[in-house]
N, C-alpha and C. Protein backbone atom coordinates (compact mmCIF):
# COMPACT_ATOMS: atom_id res chain seq x y z
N UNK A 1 136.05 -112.95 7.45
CA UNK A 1 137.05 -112.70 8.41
C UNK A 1 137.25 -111.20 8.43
N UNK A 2 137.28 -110.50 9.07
CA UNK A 2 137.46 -109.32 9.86
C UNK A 2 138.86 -108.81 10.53
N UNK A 3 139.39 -108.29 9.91
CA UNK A 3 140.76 -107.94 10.33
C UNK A 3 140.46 -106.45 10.97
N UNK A 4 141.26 -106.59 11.57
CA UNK A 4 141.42 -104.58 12.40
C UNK A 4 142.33 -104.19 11.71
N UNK A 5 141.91 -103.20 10.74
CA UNK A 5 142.73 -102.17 9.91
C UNK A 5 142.43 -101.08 10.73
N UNK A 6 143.75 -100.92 10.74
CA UNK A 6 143.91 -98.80 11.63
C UNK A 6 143.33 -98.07 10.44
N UNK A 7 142.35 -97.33 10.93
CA UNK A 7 142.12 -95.89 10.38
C UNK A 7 142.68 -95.40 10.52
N UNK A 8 143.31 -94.10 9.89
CA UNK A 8 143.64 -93.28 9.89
C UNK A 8 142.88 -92.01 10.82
N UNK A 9 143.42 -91.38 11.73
CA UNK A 9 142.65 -90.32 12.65
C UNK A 9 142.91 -89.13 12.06
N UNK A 10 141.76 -87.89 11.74
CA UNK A 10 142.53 -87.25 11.33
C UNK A 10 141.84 -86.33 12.31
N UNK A 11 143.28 -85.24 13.17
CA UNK A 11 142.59 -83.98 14.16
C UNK A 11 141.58 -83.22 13.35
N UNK A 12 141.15 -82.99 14.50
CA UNK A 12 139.85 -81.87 14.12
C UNK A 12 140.09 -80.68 14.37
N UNK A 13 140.24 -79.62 13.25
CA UNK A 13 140.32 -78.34 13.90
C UNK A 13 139.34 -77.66 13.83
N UNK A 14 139.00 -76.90 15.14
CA UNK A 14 138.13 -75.93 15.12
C UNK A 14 137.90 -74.85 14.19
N UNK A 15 137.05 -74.77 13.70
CA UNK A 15 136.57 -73.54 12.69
C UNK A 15 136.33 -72.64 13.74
N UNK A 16 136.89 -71.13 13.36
CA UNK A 16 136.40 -70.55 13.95
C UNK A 16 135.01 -69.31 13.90
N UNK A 17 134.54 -69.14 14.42
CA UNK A 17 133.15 -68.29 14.29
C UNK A 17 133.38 -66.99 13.68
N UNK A 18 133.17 -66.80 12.50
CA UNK A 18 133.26 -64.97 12.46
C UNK A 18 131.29 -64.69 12.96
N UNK A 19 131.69 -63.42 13.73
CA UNK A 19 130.36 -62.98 13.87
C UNK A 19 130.33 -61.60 13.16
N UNK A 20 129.29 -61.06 12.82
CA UNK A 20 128.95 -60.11 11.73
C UNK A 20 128.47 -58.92 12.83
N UNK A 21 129.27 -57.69 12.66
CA UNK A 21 128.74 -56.92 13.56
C UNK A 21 128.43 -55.60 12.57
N UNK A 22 126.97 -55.54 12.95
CA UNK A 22 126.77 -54.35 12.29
C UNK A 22 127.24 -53.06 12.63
N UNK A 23 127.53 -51.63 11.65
CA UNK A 23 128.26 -50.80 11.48
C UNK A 23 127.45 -50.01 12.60
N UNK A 24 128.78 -49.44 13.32
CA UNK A 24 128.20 -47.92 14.06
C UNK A 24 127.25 -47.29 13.81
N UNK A 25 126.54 -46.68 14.43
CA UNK A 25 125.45 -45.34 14.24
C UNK A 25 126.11 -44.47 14.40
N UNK A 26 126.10 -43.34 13.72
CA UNK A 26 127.00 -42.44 14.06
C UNK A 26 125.87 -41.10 15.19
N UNK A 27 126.51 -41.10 16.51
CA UNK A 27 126.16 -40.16 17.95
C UNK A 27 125.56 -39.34 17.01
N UNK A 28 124.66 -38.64 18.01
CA UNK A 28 123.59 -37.44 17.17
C UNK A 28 124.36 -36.47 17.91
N UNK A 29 124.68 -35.42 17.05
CA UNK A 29 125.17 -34.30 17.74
C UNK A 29 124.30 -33.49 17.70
N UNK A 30 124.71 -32.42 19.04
CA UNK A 30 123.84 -31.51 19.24
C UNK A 30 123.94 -30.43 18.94
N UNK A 31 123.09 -29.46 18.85
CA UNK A 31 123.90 -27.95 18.20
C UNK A 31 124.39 -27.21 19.05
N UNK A 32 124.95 -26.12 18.25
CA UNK A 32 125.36 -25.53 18.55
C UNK A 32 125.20 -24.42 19.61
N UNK A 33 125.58 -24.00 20.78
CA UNK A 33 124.95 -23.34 21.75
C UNK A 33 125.29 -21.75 21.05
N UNK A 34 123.87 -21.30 21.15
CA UNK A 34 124.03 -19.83 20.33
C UNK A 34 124.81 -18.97 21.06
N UNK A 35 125.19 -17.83 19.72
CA UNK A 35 126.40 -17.05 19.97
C UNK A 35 125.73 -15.94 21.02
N UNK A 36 126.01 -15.71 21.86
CA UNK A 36 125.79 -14.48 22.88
C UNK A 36 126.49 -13.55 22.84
N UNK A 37 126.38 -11.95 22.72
CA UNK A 37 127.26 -10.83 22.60
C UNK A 37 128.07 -10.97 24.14
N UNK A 38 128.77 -10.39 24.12
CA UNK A 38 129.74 -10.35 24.78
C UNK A 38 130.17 -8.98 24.74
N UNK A 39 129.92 -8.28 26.15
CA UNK A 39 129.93 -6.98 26.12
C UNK A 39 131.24 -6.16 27.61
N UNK A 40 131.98 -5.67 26.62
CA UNK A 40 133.13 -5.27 27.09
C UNK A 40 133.21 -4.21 27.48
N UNK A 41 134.33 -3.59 28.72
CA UNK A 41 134.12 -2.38 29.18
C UNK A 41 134.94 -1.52 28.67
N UNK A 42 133.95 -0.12 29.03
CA UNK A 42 134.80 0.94 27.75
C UNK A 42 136.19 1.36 28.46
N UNK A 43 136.97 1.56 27.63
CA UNK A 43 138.69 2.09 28.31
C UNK A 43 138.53 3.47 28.61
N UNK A 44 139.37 3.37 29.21
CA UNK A 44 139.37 4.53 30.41
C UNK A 44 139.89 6.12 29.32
N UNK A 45 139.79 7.10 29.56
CA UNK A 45 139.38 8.05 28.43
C UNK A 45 141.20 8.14 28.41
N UNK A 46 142.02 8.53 27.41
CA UNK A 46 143.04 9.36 27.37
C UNK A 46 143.93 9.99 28.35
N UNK A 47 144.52 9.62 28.65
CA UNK A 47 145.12 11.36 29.83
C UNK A 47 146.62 11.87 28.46
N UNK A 48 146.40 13.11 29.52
CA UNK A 48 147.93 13.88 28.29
C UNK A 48 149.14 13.06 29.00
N UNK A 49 149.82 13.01 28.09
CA UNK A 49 151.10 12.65 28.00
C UNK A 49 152.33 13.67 28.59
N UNK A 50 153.06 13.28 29.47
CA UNK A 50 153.97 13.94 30.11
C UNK A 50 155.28 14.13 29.43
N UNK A 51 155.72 14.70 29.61
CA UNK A 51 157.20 14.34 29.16
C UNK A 51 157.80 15.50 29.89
N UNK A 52 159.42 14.66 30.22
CA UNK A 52 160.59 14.98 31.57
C UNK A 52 161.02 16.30 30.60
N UNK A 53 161.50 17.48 31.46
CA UNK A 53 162.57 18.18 30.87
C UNK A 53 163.72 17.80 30.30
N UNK A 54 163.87 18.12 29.24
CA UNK A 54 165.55 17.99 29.09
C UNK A 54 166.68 18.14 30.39
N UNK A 55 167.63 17.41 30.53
CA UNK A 55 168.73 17.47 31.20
C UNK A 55 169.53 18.72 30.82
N UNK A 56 170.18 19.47 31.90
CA UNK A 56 170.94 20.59 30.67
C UNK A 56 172.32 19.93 30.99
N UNK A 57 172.81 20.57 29.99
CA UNK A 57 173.86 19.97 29.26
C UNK A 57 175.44 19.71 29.66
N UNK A 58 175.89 18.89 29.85
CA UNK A 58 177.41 18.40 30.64
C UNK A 58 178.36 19.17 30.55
N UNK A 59 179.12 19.93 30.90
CA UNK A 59 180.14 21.16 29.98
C UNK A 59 181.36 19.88 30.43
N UNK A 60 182.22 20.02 29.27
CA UNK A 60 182.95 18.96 28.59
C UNK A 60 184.04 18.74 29.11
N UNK A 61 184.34 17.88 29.85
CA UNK A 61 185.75 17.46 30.77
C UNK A 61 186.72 17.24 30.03
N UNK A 62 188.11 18.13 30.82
CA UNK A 62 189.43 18.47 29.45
C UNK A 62 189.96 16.85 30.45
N UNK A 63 190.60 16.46 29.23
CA UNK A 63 191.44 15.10 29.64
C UNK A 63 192.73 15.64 29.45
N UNK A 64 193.39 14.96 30.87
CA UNK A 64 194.76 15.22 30.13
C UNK A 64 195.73 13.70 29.70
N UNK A 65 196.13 13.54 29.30
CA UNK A 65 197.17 12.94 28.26
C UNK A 65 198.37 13.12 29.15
N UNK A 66 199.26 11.94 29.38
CA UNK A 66 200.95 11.61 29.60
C UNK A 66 201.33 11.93 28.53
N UNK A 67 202.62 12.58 28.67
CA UNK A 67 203.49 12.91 27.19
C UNK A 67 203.68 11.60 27.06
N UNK A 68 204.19 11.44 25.27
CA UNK A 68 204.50 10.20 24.96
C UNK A 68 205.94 10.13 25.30
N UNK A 69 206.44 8.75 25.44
CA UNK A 69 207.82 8.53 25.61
C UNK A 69 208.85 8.70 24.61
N UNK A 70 210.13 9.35 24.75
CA UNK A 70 211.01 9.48 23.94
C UNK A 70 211.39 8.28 23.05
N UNK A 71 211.51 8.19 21.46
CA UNK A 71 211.97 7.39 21.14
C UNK A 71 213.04 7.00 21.69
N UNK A 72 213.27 5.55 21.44
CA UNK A 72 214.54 5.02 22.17
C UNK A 72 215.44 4.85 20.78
N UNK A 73 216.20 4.78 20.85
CA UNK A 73 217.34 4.31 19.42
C UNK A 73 217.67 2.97 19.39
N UNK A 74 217.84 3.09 18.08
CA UNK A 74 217.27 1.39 18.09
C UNK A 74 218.94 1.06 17.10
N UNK A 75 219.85 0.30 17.09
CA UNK A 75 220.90 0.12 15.91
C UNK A 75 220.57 -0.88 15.48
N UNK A 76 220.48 -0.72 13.77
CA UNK A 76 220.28 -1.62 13.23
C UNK A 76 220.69 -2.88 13.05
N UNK A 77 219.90 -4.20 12.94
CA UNK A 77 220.87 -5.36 12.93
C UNK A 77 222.07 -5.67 12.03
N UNK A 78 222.77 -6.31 12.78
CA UNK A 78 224.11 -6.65 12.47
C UNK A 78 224.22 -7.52 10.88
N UNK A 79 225.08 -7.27 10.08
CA UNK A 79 224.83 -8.10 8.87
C UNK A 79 226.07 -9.28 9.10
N UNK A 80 225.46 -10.30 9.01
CA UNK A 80 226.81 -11.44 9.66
C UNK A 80 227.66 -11.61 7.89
N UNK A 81 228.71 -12.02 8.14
CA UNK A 81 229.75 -11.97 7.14
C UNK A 81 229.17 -12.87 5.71
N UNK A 82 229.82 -12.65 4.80
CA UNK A 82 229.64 -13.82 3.70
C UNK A 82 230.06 -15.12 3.98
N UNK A 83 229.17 -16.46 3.84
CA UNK A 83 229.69 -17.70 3.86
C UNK A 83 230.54 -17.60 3.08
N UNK A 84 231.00 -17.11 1.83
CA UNK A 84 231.82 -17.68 0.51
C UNK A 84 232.60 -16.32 0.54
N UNK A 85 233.70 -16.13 0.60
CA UNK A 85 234.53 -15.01 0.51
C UNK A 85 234.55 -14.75 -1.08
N UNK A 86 233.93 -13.43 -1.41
CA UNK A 86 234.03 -13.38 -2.74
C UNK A 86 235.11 -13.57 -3.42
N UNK A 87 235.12 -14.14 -4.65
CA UNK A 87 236.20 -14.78 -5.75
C UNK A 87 236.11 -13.69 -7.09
N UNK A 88 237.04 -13.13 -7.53
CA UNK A 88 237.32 -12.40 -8.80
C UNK A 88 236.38 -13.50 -10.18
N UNK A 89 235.34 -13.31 -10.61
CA UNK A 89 235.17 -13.59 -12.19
C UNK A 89 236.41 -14.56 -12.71
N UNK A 90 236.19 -15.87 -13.25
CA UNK A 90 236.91 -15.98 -13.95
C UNK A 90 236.83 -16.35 -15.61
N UNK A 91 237.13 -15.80 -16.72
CA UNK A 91 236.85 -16.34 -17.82
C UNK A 91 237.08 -17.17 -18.70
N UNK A 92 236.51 -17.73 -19.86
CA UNK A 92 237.48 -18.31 -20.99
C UNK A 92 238.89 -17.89 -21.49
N UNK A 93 238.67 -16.85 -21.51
CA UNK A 93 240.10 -16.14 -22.38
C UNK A 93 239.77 -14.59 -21.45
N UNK A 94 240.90 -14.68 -20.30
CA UNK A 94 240.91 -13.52 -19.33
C UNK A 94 241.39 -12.20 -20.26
N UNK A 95 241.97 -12.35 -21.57
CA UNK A 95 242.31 -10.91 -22.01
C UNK A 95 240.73 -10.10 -22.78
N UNK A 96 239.81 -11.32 -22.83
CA UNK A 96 238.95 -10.22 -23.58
C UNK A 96 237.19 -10.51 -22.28
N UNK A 97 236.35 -9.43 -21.92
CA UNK A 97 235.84 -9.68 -21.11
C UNK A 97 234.62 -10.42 -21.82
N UNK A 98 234.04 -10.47 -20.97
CA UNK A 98 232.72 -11.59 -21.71
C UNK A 98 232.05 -10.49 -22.39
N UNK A 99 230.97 -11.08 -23.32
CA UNK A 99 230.07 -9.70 -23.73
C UNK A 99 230.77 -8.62 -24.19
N UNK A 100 232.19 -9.03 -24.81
CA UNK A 100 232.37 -7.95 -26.22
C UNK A 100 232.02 -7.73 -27.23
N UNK A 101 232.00 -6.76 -28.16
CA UNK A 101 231.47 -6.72 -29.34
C UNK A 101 232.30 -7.47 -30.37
N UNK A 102 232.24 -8.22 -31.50
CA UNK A 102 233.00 -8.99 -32.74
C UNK A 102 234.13 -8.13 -32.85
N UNK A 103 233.81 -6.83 -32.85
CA UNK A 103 235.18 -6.39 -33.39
C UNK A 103 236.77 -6.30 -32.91
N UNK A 104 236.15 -6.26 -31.39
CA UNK A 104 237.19 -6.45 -30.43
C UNK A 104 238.07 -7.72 -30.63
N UNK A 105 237.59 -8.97 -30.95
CA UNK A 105 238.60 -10.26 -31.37
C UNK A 105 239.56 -10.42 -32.94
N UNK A 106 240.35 -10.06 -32.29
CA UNK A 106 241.36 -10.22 -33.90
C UNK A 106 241.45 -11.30 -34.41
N UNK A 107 241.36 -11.42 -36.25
CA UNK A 107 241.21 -12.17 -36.92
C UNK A 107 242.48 -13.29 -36.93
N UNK A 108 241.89 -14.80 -36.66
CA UNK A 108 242.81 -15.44 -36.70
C UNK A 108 244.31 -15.58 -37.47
N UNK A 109 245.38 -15.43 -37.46
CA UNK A 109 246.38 -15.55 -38.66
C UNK A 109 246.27 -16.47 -39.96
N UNK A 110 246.15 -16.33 -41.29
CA UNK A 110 246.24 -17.10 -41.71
C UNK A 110 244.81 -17.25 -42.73
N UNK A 111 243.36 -17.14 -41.69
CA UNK A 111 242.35 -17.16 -42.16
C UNK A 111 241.38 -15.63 -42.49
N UNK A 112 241.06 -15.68 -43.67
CA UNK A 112 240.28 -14.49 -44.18
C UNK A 112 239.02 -14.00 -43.53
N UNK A 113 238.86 -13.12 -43.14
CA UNK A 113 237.54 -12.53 -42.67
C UNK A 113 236.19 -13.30 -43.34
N UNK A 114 235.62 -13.49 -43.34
CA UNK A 114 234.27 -14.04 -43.62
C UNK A 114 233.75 -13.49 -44.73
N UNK A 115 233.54 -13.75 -45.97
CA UNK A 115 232.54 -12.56 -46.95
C UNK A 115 231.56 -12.98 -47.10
N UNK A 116 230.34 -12.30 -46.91
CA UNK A 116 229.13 -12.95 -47.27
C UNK A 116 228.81 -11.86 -48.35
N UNK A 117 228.02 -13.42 -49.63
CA UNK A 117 227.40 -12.77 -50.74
C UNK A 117 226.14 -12.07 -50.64
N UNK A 118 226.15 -10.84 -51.26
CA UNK A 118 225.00 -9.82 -51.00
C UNK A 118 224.03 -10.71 -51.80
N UNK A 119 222.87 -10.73 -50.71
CA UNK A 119 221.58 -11.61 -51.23
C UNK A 119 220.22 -10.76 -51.24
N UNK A 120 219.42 -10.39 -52.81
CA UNK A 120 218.84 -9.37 -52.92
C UNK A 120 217.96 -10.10 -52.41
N UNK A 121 216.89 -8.85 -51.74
CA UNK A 121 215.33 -9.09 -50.90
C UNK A 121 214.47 -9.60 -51.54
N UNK A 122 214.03 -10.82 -51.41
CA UNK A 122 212.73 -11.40 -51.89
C UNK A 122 211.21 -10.70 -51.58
N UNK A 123 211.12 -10.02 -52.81
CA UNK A 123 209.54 -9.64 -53.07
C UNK A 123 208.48 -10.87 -52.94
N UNK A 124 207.29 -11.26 -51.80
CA UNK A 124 206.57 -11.85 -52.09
C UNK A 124 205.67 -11.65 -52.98
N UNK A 125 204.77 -12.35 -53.63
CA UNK A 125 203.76 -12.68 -55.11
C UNK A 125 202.96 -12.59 -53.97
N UNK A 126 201.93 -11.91 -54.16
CA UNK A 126 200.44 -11.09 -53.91
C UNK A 126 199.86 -12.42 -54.17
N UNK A 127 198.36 -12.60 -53.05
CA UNK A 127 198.47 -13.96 -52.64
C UNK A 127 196.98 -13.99 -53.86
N UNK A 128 196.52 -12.54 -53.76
CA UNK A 128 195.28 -12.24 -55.26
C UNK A 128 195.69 -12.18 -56.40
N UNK A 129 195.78 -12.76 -57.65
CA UNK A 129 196.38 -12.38 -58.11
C UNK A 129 195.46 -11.09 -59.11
N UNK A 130 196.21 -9.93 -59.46
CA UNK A 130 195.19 -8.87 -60.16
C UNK A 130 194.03 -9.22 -61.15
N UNK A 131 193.33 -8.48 -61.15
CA UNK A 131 192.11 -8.68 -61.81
C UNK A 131 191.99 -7.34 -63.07
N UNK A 132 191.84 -7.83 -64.39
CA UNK A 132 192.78 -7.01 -65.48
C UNK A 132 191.28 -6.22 -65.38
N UNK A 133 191.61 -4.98 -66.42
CA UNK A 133 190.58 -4.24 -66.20
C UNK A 133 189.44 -3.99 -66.93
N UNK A 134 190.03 -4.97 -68.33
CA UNK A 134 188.68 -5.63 -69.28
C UNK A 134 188.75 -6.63 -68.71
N UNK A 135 187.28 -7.29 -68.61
CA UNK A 135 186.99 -8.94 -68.63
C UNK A 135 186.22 -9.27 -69.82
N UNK A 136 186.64 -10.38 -70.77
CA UNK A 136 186.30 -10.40 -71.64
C UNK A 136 184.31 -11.45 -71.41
N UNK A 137 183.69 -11.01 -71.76
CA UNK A 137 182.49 -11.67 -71.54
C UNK A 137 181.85 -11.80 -72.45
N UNK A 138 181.55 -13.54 -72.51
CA UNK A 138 180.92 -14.17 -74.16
C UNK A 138 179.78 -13.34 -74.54
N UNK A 139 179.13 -12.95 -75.01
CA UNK A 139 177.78 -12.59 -75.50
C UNK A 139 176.56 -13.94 -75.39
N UNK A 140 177.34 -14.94 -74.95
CA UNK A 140 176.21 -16.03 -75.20
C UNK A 140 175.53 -15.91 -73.66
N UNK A 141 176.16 -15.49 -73.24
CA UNK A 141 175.61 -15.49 -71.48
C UNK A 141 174.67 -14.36 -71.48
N UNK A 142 174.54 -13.36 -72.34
CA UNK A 142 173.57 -12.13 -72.28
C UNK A 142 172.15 -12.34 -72.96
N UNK A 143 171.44 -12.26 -72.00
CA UNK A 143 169.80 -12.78 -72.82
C UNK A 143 169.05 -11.48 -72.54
N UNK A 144 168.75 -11.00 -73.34
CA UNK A 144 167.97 -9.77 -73.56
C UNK A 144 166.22 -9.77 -74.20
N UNK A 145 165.35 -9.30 -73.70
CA UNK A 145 163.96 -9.67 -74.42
C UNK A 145 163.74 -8.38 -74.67
């Protein structure tokens, strides 16, 4: 028995043709068309050189000048008043002015002037201390041959 089974179709694709083309010849060149002198015409000889006279010379036109104008007077600007009408200084204690010397304030009643104990000037200690003027040096340190 014989059944009809579908094949499967499968498209056909065209391969395509490479064709092989052989490489250029490379054109024959031709040479070079020889060098021919080339003959130029001679320049025309020198002529002397001219040159114009000097111009003579401009004699010098006096200018005259307008006097200058008189200063004008000018008054100086006005100084407009003080915003703050000045005020007299006023102090802590109006009988003595600021920036007096100590002596000017008399000693309170009652309390003694201040004594301070005389405090003698500290000599600083020399930060080397001297270096005596024998040094005593062992004999064991002296090697003699």
């Amino acid at each position: 028995m014989v059944s009809d089974v579908p094949t499967p179709t499968v498209p056909v694709v065209p391969i395509p043709t490479i064709f092989m083309v052989p490489p250029a010849v490379p054109p024959a060149y031709s040479a070079p068309a020889p060098i021919e002198p080339t003959a130029y015409q001679a320049p025309p000889p020198p002529e002397p050189t001219v040159y114009l006279a000097p111009a003579a010379p401009v004699p010098p036109v006096l200018t005259a000048y307008a006097a200058p104008a008189p200063a004008a007077a000018v008054a100086p600007p006005p100084i407009p008043p003080p915003i703050v009408p000045p005020v007299a200084p006023t102090y802590a204690d109006p009988t003595v002015p600021p920036m007096a010397p100590a002596s000017v304030y008399p000693a309170a009643p009652g309390i003694p002037p201040p004594a301070y104990v005389a405090v003698p000037p500290v000599i600083p200690a020399p930060v080397v201390p001297p270096v005596p003027v024998v040094v005593p040096t062992p004999l064991t340190d002296i090697v003699t041959t």
